[in-house]
C-alpha atoms as a PDB file:
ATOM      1  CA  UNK A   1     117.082  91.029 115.370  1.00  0.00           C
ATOM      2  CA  UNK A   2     114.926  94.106 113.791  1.00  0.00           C
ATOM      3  CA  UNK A   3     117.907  95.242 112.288  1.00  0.00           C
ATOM      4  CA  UNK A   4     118.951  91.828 110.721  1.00  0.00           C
ATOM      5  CA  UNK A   5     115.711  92.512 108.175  1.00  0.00           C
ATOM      6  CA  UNK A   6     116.024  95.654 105.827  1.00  0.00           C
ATOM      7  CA  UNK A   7     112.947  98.027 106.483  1.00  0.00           C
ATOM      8  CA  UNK A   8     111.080  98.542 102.706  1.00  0.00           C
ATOM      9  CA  UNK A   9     108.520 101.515 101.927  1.00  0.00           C
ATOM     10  CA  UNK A  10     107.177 102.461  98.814  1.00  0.00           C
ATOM     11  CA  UNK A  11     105.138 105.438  97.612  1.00  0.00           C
ATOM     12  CA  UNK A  12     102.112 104.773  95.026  1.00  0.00           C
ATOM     13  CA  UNK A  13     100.660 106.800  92.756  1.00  0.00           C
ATOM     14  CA  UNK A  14      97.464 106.485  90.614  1.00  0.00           C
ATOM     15  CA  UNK A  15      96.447 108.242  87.354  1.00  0.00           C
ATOM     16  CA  UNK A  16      93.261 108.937  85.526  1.00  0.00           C
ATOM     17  CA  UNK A  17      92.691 105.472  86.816  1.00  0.00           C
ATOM     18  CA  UNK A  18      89.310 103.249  85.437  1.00  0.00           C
ATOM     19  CA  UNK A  19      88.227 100.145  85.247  1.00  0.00           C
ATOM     20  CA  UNK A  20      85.289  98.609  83.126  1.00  0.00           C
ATOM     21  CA  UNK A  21      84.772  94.833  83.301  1.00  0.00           C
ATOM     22  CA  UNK A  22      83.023  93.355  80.520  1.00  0.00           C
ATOM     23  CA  UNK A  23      80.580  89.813  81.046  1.00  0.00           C
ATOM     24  CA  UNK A  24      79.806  86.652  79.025  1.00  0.00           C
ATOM     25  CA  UNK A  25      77.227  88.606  77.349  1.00  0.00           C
ATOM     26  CA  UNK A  26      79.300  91.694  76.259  1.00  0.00           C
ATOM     27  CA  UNK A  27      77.603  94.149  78.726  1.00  0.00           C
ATOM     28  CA  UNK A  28      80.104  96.669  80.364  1.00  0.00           C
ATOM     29  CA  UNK A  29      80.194  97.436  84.012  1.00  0.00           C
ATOM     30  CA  UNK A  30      82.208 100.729  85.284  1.00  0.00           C
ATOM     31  CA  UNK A  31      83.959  99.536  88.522  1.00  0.00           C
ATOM     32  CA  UNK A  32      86.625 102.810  88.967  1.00  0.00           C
ATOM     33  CA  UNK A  33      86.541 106.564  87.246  1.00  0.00           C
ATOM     34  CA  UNK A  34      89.024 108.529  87.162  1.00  0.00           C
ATOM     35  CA  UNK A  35      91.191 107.845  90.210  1.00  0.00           C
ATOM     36  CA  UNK A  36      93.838 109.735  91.225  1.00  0.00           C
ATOM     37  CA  UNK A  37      95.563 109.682  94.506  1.00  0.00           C
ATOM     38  CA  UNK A  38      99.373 109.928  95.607  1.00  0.00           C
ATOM     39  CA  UNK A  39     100.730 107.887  98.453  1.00  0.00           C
ATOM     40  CA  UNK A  40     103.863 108.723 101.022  1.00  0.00           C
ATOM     41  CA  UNK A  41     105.965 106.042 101.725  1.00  0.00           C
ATOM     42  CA  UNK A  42     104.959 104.848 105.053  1.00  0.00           C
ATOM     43  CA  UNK A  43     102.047 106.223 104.941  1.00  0.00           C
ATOM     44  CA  UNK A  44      98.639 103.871 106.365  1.00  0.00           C
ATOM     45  CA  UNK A  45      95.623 104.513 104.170  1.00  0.00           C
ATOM     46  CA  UNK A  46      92.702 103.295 104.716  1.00  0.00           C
ATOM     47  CA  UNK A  47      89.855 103.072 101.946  1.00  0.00           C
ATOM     48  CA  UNK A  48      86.015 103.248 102.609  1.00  0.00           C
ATOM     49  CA  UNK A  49      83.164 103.270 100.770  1.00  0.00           C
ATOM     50  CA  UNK A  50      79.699 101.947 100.139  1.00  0.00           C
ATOM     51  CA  UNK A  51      79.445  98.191  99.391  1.00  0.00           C
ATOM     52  CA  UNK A  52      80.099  97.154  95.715  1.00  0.00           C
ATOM     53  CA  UNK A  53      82.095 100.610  95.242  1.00  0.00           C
ATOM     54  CA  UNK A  54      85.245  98.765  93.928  1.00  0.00           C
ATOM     55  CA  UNK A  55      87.533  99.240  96.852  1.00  0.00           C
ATOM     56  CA  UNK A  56      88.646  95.796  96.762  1.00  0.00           C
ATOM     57  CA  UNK A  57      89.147  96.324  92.757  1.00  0.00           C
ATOM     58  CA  UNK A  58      91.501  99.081  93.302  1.00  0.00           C
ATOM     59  CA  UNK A  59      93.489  96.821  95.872  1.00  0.00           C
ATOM     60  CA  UNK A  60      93.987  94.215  93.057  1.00  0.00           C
ATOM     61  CA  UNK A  61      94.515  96.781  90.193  1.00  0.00           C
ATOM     62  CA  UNK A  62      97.297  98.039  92.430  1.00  0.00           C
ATOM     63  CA  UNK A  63      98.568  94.185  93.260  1.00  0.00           C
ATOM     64  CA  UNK A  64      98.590  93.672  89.674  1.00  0.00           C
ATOM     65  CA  UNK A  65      96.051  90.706  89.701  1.00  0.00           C
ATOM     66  CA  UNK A  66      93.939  92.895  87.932  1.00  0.00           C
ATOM     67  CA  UNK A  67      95.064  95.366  84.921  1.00  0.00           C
ATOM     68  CA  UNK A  68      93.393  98.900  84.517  1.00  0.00           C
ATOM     69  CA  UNK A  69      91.217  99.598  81.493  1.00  0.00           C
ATOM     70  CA  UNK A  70      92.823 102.843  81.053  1.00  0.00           C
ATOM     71  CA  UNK A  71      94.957 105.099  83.161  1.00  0.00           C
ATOM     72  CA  UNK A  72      97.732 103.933  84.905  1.00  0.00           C
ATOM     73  CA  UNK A  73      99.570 103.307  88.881  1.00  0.00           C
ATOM     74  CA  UNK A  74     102.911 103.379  89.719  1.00  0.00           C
ATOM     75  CA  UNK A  75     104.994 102.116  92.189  1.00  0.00           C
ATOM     76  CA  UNK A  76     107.871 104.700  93.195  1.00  0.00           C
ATOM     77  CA  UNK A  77     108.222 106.014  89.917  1.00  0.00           C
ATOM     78  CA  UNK A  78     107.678 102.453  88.350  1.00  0.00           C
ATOM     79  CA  UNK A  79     104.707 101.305  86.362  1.00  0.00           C
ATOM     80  CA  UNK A  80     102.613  98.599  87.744  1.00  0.00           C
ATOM     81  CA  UNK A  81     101.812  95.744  85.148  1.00  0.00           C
ATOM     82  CA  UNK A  82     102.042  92.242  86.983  1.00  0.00           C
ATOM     83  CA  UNK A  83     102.364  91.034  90.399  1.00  0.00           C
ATOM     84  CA  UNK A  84     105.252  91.000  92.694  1.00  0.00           C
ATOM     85  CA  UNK A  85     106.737  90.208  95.754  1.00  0.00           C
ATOM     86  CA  UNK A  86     107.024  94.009  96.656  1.00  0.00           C
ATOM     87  CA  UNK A  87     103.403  94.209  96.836  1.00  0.00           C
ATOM     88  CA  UNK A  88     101.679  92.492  99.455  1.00  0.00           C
ATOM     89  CA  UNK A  89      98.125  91.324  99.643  1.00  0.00           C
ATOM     90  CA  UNK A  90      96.095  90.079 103.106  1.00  0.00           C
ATOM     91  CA  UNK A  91      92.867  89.499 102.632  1.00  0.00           C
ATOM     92  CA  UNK A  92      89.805  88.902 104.327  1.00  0.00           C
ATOM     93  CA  UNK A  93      90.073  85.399 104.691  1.00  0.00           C
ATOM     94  CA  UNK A  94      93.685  83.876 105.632  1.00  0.00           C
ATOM     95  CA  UNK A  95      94.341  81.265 102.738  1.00  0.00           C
ATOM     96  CA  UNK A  96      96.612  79.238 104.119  1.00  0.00           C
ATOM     97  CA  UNK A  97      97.538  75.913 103.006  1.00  0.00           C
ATOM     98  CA  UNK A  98      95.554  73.715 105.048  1.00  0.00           C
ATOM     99  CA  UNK A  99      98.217  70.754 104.424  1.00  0.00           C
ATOM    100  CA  UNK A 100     100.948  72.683 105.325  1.00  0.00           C
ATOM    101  CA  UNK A 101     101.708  73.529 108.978  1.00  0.00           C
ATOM    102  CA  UNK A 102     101.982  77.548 109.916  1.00  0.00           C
ATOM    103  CA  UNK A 103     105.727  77.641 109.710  1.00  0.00           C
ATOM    104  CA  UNK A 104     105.663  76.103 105.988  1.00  0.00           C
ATOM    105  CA  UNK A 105     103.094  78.540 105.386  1.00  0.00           C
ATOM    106  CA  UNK A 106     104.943  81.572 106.023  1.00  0.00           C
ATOM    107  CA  UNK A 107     108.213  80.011 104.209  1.00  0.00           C
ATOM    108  CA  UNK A 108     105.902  79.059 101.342  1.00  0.00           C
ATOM    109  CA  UNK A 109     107.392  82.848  99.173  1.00  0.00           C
ATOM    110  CA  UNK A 110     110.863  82.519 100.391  1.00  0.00           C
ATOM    111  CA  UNK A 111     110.882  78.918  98.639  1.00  0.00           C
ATOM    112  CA  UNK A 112     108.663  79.862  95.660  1.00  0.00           C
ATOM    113  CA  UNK A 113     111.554  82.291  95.225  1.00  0.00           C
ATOM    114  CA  UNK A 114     114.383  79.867  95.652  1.00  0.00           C
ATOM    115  CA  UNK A 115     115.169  82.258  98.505  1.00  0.00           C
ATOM    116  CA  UNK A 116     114.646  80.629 101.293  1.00  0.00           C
ATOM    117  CA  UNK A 117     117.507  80.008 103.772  1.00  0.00           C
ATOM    118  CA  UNK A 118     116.820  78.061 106.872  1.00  0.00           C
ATOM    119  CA  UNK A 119     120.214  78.925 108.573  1.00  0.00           C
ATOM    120  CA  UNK A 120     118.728  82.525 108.561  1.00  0.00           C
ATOM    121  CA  UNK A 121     115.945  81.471 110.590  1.00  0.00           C
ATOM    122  CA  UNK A 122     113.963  84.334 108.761  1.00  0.00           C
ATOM    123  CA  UNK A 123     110.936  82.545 109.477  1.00  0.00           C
ATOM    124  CA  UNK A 124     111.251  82.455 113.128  1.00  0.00           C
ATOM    125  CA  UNK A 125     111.368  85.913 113.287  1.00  0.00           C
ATOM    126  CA  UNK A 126     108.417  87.059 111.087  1.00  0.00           C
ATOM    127  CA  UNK A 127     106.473  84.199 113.427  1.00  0.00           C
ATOM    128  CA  UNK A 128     107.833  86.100 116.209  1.00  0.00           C
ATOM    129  CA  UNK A 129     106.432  89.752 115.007  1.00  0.00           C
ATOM    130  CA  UNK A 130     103.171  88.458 114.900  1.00  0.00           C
ATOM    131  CA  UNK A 131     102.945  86.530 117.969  1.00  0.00           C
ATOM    132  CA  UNK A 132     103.012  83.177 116.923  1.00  0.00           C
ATOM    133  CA  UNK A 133     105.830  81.506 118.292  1.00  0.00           C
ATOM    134  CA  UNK A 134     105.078  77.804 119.692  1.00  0.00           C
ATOM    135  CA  UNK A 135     102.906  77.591 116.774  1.00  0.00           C
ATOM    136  CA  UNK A 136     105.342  76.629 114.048  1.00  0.00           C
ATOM    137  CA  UNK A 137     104.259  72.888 113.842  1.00  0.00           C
ATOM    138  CA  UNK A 138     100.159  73.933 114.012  1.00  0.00           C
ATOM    139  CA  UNK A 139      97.938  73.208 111.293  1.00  0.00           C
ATOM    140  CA  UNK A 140      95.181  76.108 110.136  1.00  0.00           C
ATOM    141  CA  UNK A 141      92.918  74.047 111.607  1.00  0.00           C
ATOM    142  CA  UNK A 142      94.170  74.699 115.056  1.00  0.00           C
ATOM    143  CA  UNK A 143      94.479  77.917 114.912  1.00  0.00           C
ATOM    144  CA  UNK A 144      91.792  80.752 115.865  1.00  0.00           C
ATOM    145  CA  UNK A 145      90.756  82.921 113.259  1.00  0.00           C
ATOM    146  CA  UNK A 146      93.156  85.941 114.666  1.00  0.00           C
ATOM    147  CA  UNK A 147      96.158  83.295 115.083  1.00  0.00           C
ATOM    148  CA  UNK A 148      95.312  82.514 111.624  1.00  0.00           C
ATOM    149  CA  UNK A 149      95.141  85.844 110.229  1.00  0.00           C
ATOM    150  CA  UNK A 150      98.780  86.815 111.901  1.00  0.00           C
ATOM    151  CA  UNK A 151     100.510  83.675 110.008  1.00  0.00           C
ATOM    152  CA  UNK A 152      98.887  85.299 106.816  1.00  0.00           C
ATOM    153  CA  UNK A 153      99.829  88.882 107.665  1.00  0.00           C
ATOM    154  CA  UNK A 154     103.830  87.161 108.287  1.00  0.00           C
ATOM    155  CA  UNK A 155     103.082  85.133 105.127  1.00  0.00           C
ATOM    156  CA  UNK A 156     103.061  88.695 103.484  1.00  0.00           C
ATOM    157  CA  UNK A 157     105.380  90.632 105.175  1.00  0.00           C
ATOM    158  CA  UNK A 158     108.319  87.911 104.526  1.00  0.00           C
ATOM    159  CA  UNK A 159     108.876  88.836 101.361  1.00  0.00           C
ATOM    160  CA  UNK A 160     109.425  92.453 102.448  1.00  0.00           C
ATOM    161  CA  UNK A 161     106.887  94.629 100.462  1.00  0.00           C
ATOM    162  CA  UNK A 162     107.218  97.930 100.127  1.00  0.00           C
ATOM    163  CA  UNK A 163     103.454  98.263  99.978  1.00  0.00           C
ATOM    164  CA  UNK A 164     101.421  96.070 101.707  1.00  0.00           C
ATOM    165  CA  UNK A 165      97.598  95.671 100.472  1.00  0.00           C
ATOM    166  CA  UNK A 166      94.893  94.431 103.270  1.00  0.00           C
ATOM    167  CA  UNK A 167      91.478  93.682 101.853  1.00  0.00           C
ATOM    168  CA  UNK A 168      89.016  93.840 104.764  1.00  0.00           C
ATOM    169  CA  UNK A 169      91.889  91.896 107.125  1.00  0.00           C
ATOM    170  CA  UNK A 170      89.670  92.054 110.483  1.00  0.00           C
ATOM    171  CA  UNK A 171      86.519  91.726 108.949  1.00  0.00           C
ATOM    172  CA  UNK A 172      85.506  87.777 110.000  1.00  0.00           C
ATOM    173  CA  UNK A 173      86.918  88.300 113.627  1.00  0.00           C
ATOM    174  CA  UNK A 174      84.864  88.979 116.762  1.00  0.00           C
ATOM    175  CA  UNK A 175      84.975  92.570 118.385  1.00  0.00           C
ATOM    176  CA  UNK A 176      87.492  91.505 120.713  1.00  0.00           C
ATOM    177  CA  UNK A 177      89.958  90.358 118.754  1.00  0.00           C
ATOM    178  CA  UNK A 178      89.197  92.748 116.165  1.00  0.00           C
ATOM    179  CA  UNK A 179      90.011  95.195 118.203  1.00  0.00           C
ATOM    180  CA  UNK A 180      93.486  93.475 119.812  1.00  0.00           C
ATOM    181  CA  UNK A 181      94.453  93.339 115.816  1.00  0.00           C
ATOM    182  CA  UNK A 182      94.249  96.712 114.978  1.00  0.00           C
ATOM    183  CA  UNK A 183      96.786  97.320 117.359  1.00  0.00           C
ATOM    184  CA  UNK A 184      99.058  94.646 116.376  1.00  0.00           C
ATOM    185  CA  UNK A 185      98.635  95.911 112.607  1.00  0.00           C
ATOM    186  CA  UNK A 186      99.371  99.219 113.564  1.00  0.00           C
ATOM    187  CA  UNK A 187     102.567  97.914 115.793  1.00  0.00           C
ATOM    188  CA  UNK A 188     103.651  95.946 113.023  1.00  0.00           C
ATOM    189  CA  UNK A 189     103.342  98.869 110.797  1.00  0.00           C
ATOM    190  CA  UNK A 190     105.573 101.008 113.080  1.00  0.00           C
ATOM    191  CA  UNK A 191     108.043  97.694 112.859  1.00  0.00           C
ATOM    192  CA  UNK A 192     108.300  97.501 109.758  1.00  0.00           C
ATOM    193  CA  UNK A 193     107.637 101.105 108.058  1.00  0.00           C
ATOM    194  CA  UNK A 194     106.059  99.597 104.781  1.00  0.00           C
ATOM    195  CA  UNK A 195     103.231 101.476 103.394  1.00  0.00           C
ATOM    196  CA  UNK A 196      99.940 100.133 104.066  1.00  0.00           C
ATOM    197  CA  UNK A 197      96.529 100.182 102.197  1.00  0.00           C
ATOM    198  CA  UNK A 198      93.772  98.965 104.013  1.00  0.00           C
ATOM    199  CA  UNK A 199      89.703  98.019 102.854  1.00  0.00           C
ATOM    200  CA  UNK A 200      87.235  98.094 105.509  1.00  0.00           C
ATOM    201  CA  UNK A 201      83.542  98.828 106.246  1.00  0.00           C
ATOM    202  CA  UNK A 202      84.001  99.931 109.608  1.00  0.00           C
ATOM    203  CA  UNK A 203      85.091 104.136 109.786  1.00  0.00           C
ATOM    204  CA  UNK A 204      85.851 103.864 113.363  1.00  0.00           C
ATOM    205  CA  UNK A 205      88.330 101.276 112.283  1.00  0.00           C
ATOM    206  CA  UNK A 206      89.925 103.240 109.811  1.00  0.00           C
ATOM    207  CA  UNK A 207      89.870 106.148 112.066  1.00  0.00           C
ATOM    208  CA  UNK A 208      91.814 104.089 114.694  1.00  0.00           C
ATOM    209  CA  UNK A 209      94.558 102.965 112.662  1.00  0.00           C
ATOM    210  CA  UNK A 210      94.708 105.486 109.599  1.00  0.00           C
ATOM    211  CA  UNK A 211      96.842 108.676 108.746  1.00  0.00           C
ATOM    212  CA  UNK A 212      94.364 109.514 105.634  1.00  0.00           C
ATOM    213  CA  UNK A 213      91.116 107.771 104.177  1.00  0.00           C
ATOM    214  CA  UNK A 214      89.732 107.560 100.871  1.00  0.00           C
ATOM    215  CA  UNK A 215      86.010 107.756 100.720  1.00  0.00           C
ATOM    216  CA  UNK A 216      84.796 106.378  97.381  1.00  0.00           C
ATOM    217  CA  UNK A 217      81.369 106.720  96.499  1.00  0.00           C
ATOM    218  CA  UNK A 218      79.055 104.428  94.724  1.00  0.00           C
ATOM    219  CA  UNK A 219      79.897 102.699  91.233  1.00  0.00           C
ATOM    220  CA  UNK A 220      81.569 104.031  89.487  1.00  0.00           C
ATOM    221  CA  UNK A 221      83.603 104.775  91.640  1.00  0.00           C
ATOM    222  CA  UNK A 222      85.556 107.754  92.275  1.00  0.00           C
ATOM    223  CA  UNK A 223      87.496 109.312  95.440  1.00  0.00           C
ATOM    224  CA  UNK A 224      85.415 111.822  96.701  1.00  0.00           C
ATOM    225  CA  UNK A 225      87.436 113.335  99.608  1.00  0.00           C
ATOM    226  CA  UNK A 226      90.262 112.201 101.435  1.00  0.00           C
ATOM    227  CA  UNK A 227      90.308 112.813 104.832  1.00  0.00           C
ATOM    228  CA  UNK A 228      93.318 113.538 106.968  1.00  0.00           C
ATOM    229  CA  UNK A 229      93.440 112.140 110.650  1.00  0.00           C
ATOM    230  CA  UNK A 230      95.570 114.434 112.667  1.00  0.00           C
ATOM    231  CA  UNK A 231      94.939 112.525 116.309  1.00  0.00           C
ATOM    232  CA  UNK A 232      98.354 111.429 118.125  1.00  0.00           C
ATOM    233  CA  UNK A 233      98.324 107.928 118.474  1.00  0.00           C
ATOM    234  CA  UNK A 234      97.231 105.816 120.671  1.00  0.00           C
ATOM    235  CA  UNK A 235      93.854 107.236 119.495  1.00  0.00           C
ATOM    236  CA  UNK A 236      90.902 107.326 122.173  1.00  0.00           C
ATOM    237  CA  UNK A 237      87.380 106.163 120.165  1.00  0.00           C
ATOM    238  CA  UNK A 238      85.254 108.415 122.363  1.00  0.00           C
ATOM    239  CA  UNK A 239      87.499 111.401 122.249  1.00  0.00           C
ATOM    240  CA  UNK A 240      85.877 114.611 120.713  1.00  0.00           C
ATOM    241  CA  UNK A 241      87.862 114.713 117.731  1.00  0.00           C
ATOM    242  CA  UNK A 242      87.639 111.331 116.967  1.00  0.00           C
ATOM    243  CA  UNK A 243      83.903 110.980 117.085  1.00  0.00           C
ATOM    244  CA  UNK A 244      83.937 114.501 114.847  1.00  0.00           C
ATOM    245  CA  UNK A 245      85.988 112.981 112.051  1.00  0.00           C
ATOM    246  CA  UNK A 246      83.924 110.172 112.162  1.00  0.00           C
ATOM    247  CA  UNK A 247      80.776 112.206 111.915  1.00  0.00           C
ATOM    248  CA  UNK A 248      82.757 114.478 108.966  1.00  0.00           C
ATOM    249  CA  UNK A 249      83.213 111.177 107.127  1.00  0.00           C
ATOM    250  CA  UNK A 250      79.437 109.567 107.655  1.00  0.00           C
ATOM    251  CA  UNK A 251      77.871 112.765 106.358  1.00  0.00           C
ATOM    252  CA  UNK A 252      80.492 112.405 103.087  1.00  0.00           C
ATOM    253  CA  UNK A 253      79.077 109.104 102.803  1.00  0.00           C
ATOM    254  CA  UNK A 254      75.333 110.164 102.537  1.00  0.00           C
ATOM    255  CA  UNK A 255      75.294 109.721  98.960  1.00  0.00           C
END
């Protein structure tokens, strides 16, 4: 059944990247300066960075919800200047259609498309990566909030991005189940090889499940170091090496 699915990546790569919003009153805020980064195919990235920094702005600039004020992002070769399906976005809070029940949910891009093909049973499967089988005819409302979060993350990967964006995903779920989702992100993310971009506030998180992270500092924000994890995975969160890389990246952060 894996096979039945093609397996997209994409690598990304950003430019002299900024961003300056501008409010009601004319004043100018500087969200991003000058970002540059290139991304593998495959690769899991993680961003962190003080609250505020624009981490979530980058995540839309590269979704295309958002368009840079000047420099540019590119998607294998490609410029980014709209959405599109091969771009991904999960974000902190699921979104799902609370009239619809979870399998209509998921099929919701397929038929926005005019894609959508029950006889392929497409649906089923992507339900099935995530661990939500037996739940097809559930409401949101039913559902916890990591049950929830899993028909969003199949909502997403259904369309097959090449790059998919998660904006804080974990962030409203309790330790436990945090936890128990990191490693079904990072099993999906073996599944399906697409590259992944992840937000989050917590550096032990993005230690767990990353092969680099950005660390931004404060508006305007720029990348000030990207860190490489080099740990063989599973990773152990009280190992020596883990708890130094977290300490390298905390001391970055002392801005």
């Amino acid at each position: 059944m894996v096979e039945q699915y093609a397996q997209h990546t994409g690598s990304l790569k950003a430019n002299r990247l900024s961003k300056i919003f501008t409010n009601v009153e004319g004043s100018e805020m500087a969200a991003l300066n000058n970002i540059n980064f290139e991304i593998k195919s495959g690769e899991f990235i993680s961003i962190v960075g003080p609250s505020g920094c624009g981490k979530t702005t980058l995540l839309r600039l590269i979704a295309g919800l958002d368009k840079p004020t000047s420099g540019s992002i590119e998607l294998d070769g490609d410029k980014i200047c709209s959405t599109g399906y091969e771009r991904g976005l999960v974000f902190q809070n699921p979104k799902l259609y609370p009239w619809m029940n979870i399998y209509d949910n998921v099929a919701f891009g397929l038929k926005a498309r005019s894609v959508y093909k029950k006889s392929d049973n497409e649906v089923d499967y992507f339900l099935n990566l995530v661990g939500l089988k037996g739940f097809e005819k559930s409401y949101p409302h039913h559902l916890s909030g990591g049950m929830a979060q899993r028909a969003a993350l199949a909502r997403a990967l259904i369309n097959h991005p090449k790059v998919l964006l998660l904006d804080e995903p974990l962030g409203a779920l309790d330790a436990f189940t945090r936890v128990n989702m990191q490693d079904e992100i990072i099993k999906i993310w073996k599944n399906r090889k697409a590259t992944m971009l992840m937000v989050t506030h917590d550096v032990d998180e993005a230690i767990y499940m990353s092969d680099r992270i950005f660390v931004m500092t404060p508006r305007p924000a720029k990348i000030t170091q990207i860190v490489k994890v080099d740990l063989e995975r599973p990773r152990i969160r009280d190992s020596k090496d883990f708890i130094d890389i977290k300490d390298n990246i905390l001391s970055i952060m002392e801005f």
